[in-house]
N, C-alpha and C. Protein backbone atom coordinates (compact mmCIF):
# COMPACT_ATOMS: atom_id res chain seq x y z
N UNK A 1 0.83 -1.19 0.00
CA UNK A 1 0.00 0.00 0.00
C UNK A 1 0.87 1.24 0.00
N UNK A 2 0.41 2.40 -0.59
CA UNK A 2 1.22 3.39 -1.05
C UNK A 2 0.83 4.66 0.68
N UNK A 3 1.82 4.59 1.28
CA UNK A 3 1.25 5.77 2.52
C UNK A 3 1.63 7.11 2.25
N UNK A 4 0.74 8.34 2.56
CA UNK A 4 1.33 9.32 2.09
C UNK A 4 1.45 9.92 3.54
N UNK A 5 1.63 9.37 4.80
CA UNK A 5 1.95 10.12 5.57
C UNK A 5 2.03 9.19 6.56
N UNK A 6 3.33 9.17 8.17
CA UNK A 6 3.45 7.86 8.96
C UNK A 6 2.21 7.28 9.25
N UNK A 7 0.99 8.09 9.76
CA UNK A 7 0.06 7.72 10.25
C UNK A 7 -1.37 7.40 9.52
N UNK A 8 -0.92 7.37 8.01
CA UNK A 8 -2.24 7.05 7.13
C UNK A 8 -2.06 6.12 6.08
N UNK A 9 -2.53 5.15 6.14
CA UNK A 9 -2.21 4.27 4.87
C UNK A 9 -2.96 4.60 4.28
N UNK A 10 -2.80 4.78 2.58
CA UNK A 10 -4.32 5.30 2.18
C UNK A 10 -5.17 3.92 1.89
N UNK A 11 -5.89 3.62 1.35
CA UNK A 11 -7.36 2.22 1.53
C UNK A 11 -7.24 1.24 2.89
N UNK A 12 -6.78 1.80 3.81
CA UNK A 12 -7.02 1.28 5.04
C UNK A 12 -7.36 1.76 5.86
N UNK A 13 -8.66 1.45 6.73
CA UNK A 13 -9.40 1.71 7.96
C UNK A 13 -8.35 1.67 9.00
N UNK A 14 -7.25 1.26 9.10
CA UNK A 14 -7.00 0.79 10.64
C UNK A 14 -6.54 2.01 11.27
N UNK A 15 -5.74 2.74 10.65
CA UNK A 15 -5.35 4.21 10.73
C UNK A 15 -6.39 5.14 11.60
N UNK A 16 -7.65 4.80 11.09
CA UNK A 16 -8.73 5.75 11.80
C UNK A 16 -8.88 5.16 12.88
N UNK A 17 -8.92 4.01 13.29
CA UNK A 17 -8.90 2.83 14.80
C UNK A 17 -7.85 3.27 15.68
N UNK A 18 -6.67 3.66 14.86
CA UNK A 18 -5.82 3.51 15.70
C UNK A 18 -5.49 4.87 16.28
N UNK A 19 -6.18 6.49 15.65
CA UNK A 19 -6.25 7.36 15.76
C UNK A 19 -7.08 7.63 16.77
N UNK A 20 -7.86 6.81 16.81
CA UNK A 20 -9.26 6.82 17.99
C UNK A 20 -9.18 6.21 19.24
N UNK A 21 -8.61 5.10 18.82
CA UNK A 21 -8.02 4.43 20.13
C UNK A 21 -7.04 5.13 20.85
N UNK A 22 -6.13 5.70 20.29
CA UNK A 22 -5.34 7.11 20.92
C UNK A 22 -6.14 8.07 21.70
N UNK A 23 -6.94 9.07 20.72
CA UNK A 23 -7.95 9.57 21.71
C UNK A 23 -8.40 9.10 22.66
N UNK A 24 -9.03 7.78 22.67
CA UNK A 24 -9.87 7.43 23.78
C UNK A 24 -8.88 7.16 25.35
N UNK A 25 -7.43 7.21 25.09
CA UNK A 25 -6.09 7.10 25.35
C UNK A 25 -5.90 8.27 25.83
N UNK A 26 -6.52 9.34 25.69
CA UNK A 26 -5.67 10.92 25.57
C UNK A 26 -4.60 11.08 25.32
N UNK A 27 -4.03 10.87 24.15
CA UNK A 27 -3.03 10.89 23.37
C UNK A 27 -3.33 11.91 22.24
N UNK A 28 -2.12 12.22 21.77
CA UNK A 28 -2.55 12.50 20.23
C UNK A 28 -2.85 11.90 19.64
N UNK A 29 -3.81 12.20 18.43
CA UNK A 29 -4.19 10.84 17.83
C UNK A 29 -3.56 10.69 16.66
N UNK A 30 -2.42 12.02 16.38
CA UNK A 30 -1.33 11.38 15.13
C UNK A 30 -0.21 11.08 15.33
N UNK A 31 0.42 11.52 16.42
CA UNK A 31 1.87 10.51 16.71
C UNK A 31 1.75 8.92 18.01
N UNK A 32 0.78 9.84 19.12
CA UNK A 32 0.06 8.94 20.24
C UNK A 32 1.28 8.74 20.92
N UNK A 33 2.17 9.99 21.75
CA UNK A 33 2.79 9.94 22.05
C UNK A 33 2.37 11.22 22.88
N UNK A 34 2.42 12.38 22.63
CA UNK A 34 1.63 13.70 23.13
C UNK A 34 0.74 13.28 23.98
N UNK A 35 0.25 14.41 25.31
CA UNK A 35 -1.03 14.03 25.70
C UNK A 35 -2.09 15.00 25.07
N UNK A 36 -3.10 14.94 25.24
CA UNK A 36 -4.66 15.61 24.67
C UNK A 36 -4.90 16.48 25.86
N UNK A 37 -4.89 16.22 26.80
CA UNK A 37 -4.90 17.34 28.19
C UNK A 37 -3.65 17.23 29.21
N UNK A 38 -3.56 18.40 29.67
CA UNK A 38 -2.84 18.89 30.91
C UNK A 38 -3.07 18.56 32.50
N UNK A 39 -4.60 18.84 32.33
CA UNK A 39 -5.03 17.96 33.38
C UNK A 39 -6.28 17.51 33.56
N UNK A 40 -7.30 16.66 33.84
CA UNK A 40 -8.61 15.61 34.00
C UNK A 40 -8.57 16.53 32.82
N UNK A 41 -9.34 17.60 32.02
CA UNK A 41 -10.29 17.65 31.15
C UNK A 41 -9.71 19.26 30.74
N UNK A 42 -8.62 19.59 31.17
CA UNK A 42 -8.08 20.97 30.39
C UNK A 42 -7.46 20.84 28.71
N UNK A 43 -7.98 20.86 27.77
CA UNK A 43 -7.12 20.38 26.83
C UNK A 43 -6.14 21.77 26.30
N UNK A 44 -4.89 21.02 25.64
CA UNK A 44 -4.07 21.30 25.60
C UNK A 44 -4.00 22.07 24.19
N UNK A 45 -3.37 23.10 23.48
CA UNK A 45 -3.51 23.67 22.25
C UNK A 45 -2.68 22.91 21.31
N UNK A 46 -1.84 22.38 21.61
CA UNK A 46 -0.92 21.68 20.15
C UNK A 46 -0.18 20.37 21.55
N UNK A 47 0.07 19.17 20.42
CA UNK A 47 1.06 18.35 20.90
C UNK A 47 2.66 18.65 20.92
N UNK A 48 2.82 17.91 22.19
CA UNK A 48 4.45 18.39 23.11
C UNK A 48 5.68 17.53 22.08
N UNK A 49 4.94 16.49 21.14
CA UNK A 49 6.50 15.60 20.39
C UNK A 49 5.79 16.10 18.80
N UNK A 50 4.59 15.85 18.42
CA UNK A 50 4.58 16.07 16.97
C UNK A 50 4.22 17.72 16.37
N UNK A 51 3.49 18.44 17.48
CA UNK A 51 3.00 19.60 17.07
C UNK A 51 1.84 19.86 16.58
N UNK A 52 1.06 18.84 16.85
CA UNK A 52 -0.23 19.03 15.58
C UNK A 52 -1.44 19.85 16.85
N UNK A 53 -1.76 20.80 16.26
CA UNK A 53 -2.93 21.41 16.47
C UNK A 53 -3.88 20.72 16.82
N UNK A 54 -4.28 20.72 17.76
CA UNK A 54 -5.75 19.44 17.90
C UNK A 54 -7.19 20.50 17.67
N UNK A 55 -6.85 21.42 17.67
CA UNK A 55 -8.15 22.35 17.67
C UNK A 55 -8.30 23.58 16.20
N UNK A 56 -7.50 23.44 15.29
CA UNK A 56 -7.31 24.05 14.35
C UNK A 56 -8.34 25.69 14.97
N UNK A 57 -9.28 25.57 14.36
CA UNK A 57 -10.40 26.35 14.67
C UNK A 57 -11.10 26.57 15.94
N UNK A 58 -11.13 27.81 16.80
CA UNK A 58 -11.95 27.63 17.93
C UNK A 58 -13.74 27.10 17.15
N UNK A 59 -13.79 25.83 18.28
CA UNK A 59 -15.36 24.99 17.90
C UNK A 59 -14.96 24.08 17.09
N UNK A 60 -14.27 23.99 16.52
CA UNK A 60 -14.22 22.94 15.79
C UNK A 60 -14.66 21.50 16.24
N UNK A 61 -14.92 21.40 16.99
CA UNK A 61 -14.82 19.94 17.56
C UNK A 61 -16.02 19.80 18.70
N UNK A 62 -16.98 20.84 18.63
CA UNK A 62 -17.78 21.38 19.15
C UNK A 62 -19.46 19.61 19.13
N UNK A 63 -19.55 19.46 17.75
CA UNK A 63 -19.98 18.79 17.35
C UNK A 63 -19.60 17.21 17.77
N UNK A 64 -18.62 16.65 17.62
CA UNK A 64 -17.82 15.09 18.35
C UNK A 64 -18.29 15.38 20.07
N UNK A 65 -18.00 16.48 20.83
CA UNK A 65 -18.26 16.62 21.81
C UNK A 65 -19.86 16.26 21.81
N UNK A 66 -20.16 17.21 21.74
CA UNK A 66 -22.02 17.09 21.43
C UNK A 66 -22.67 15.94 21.32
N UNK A 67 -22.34 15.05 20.27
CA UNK A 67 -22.26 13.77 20.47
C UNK A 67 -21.88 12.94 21.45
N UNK A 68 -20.63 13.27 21.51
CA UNK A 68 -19.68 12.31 22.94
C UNK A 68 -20.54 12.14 24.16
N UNK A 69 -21.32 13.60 24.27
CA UNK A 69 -21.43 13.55 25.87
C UNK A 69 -22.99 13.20 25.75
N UNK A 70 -23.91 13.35 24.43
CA UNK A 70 -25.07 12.87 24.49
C UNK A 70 -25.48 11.98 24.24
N UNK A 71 -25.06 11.17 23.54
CA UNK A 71 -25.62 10.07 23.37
C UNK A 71 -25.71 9.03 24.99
N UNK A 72 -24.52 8.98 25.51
CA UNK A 72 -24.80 8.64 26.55
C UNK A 72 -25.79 8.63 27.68
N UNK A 73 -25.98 10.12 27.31
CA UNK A 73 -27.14 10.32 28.30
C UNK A 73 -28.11 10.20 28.23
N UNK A 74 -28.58 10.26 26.59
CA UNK A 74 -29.99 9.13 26.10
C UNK A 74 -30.21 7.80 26.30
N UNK A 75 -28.70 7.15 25.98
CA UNK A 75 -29.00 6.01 26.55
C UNK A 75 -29.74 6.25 27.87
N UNK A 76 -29.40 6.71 28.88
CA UNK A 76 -29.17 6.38 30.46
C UNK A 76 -31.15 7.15 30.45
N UNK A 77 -30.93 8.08 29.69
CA UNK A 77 -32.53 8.46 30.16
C UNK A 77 -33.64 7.31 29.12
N UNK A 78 -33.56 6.37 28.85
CA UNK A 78 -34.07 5.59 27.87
C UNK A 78 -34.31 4.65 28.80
N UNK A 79 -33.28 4.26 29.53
CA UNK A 79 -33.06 2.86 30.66
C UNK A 79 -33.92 3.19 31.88
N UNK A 80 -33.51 4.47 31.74
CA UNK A 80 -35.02 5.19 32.84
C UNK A 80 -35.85 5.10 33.24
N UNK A 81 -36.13 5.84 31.75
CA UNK A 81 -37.78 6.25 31.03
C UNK A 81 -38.39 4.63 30.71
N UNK A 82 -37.53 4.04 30.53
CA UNK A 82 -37.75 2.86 29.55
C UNK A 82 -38.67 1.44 30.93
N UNK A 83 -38.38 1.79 31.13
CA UNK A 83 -39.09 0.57 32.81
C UNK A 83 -38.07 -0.28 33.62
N UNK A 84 -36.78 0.77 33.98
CA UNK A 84 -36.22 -0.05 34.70
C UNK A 84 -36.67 0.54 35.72
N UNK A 85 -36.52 1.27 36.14
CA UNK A 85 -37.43 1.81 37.46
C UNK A 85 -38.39 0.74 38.08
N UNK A 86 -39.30 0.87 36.94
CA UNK A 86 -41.09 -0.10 37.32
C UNK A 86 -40.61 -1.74 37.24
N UNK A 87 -39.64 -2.20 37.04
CA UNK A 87 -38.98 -3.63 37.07
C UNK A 87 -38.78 -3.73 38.33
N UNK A 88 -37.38 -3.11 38.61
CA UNK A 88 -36.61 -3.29 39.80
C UNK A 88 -36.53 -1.84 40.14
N UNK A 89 -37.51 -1.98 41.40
CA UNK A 89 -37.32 -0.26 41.75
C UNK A 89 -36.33 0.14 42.76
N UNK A 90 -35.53 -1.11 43.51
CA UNK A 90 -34.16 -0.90 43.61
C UNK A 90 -33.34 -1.03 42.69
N UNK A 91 -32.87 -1.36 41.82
CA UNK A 91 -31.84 -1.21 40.73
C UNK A 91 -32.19 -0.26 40.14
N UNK A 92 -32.96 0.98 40.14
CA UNK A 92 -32.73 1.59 39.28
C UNK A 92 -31.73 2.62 39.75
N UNK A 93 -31.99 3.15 41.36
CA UNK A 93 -31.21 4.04 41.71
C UNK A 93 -29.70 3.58 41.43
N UNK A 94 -29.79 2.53 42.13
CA UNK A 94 -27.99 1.60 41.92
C UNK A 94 -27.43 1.97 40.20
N UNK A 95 -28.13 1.50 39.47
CA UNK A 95 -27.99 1.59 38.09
C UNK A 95 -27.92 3.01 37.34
N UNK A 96 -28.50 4.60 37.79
CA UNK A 96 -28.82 5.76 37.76
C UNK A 96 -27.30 5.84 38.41
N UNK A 97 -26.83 5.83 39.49
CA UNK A 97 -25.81 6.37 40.13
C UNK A 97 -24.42 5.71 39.24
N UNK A 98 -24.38 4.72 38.90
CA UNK A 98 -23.03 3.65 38.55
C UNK A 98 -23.33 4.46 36.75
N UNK A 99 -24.12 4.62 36.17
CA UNK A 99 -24.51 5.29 34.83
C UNK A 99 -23.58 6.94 34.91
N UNK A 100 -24.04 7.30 36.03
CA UNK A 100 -23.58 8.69 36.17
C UNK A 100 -21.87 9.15 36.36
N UNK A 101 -21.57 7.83 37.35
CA UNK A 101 -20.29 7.95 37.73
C UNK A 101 -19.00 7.76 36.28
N UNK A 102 -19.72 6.55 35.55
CA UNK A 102 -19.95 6.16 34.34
C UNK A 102 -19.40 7.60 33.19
N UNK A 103 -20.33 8.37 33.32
CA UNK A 103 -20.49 9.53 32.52
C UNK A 103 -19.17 10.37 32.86
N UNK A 104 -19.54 10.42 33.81
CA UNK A 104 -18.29 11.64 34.47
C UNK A 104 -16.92 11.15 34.43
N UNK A 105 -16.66 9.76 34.92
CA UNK A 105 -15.82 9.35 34.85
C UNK A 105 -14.81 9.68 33.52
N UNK A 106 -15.72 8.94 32.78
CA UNK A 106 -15.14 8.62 30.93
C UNK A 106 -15.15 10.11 30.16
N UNK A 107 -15.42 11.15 30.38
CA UNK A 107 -15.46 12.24 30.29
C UNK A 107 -14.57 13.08 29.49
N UNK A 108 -13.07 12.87 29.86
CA UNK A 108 -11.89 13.64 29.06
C UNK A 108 -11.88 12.40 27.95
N UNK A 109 -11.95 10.68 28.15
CA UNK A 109 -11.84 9.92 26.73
C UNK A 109 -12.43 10.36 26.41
N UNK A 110 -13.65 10.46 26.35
CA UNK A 110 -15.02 10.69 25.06
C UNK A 110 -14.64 12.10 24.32
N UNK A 111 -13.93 13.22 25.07
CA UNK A 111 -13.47 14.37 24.57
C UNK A 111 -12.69 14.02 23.70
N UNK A 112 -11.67 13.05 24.35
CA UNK A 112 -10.35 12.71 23.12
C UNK A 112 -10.66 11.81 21.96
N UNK A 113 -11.55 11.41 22.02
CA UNK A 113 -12.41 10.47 20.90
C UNK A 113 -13.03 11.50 19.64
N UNK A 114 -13.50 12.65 20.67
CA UNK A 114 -13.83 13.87 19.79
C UNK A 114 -12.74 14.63 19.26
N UNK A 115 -11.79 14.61 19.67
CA UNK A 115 -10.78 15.30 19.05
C UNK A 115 -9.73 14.92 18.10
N UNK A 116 -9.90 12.88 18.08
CA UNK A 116 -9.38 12.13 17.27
C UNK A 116 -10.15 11.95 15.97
N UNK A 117 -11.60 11.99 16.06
CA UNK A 117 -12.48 12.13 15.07
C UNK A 117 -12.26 13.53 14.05
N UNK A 118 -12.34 14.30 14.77
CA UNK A 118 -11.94 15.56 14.05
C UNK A 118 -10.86 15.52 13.10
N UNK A 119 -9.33 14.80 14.18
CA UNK A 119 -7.76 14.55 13.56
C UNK A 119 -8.65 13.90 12.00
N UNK A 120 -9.54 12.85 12.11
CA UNK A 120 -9.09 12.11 10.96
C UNK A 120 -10.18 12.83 10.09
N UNK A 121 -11.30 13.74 9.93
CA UNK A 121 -11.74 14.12 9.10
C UNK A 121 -10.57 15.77 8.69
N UNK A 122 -10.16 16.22 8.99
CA UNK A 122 -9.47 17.02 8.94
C UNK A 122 -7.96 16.29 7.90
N UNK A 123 -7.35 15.20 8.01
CA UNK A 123 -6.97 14.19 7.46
C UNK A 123 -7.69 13.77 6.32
N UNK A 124 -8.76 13.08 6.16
CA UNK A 124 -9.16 12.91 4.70
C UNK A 124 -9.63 13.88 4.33
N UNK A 125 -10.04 15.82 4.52
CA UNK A 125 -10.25 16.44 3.83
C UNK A 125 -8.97 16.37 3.22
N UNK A 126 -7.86 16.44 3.37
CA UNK A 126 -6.71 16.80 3.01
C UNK A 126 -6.93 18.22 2.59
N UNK A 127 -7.20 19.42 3.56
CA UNK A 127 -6.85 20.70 2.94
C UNK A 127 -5.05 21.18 2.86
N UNK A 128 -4.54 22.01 2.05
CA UNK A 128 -3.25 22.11 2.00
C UNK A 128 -3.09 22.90 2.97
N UNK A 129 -3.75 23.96 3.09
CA UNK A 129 -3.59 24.94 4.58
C UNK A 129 -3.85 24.63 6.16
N UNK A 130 -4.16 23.13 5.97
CA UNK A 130 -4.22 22.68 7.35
C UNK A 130 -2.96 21.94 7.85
N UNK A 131 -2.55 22.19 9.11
CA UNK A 131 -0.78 22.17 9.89
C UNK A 131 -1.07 20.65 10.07
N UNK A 132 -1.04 19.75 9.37
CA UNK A 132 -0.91 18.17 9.79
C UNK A 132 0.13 17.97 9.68
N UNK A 133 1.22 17.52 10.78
CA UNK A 133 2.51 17.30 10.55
C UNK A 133 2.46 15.94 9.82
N UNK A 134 3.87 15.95 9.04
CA UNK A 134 3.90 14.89 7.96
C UNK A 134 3.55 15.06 6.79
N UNK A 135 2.45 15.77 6.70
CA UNK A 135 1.48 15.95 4.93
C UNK A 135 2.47 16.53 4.33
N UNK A 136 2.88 16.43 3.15
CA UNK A 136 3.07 17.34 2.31
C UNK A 136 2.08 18.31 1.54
N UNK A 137 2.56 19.40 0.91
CA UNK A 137 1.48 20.04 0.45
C UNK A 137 0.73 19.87 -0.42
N UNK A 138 1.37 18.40 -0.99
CA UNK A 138 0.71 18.32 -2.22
C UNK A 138 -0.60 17.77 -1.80
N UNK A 139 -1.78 16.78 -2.45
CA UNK A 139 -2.56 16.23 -2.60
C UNK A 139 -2.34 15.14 -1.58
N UNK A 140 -3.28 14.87 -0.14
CA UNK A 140 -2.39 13.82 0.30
C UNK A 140 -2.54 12.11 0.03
C-alpha cells in the first residue's frame, strides 16, 4: 500500500482505529505519544512531540463533543424512562448512580475520541492549509 503520511495508509481503515483508540487514550491521535490534556479535562492547544494542532479552529470539535457527551445520556434516560425503574425499583437508583459515575468518569476519553475524530476528518479532507505534521502540500 502506497502511505502518504506515517500515520495514514491510504485504503485502510485501521489508521482511523488507531487514531481513535489514541484519543480514547488521551493521546494525540497522530503521533500517540503527546497528551490531549494537561489535566482531567483541560485540553491542551498543540502536541508536546509532533505539534499538531488538535483544535485548528476555535469549535471545531464542538460537534464530536455534542455527540460524545449525548448520546450517553440518552441512553441512560431511555433505561429510565424505559421501565427499569417499574422492574426493579431498587436497581434503578444503583444503576442511575453507577450510569452517572460512568459519565463523568469517561469524560476527558469521550473528549479525546472527539478530538481524534476531528484529527481524521481534517486528514481525509486533506486541505493544504491545514498544519498536519507529515502531509506534504501536495494532494495527500
Amino acid at each position: 500500500m502506497k502511505e502518504s503520511s506515517e500515520s495514514r495508509p491510504v485504503g485502510r481503515p485501521a489508521w482511523i482505529l488507531r487514531a481513535v483508540g489514541r484519543g480514547w487514550r488521551k493521546r494525540c491521535p497522530h503521533c500517540g505519544r503527546g497528551a490531549l490534556f494537561s489535566r482531567w479535562s483541560h485540553q491542551l492547544a498543540r502536541c508536546a512531540e509532533c505539534s499538531l494542532v488538535f483544535e485548528r479552529n476555535p469549535g471545531d470539535t464542538w460537534a464530536f463533543a455534542v455527540i460524545g457527551d449525548r448520546l450517553p445520556l440518552a441512553v441512560m434516560i431511555m433505561l429510565m424512562y424505559g421501565g427499569v425503574h417499574r422492574a426493579h425499583p431498587l436497581v434503578a437508583p444503583v444503576l442511575f448512580a453507577m450510569l452517572v459515575i460512568a459519565l463523568v468518569w469517561t469524560t476527558p476519553n469521550r473528549w479525546g475520541v472527539g478530538l481524534a475524530l476531528h484529527y481524521v476528518v481534517r486528514v481525509t479532507a486533506g486541505d493544504a492549509d491545514d498544519p498536519v505534521p507529515g502531509r506534504s502540500t501536495a494532494t495527500p
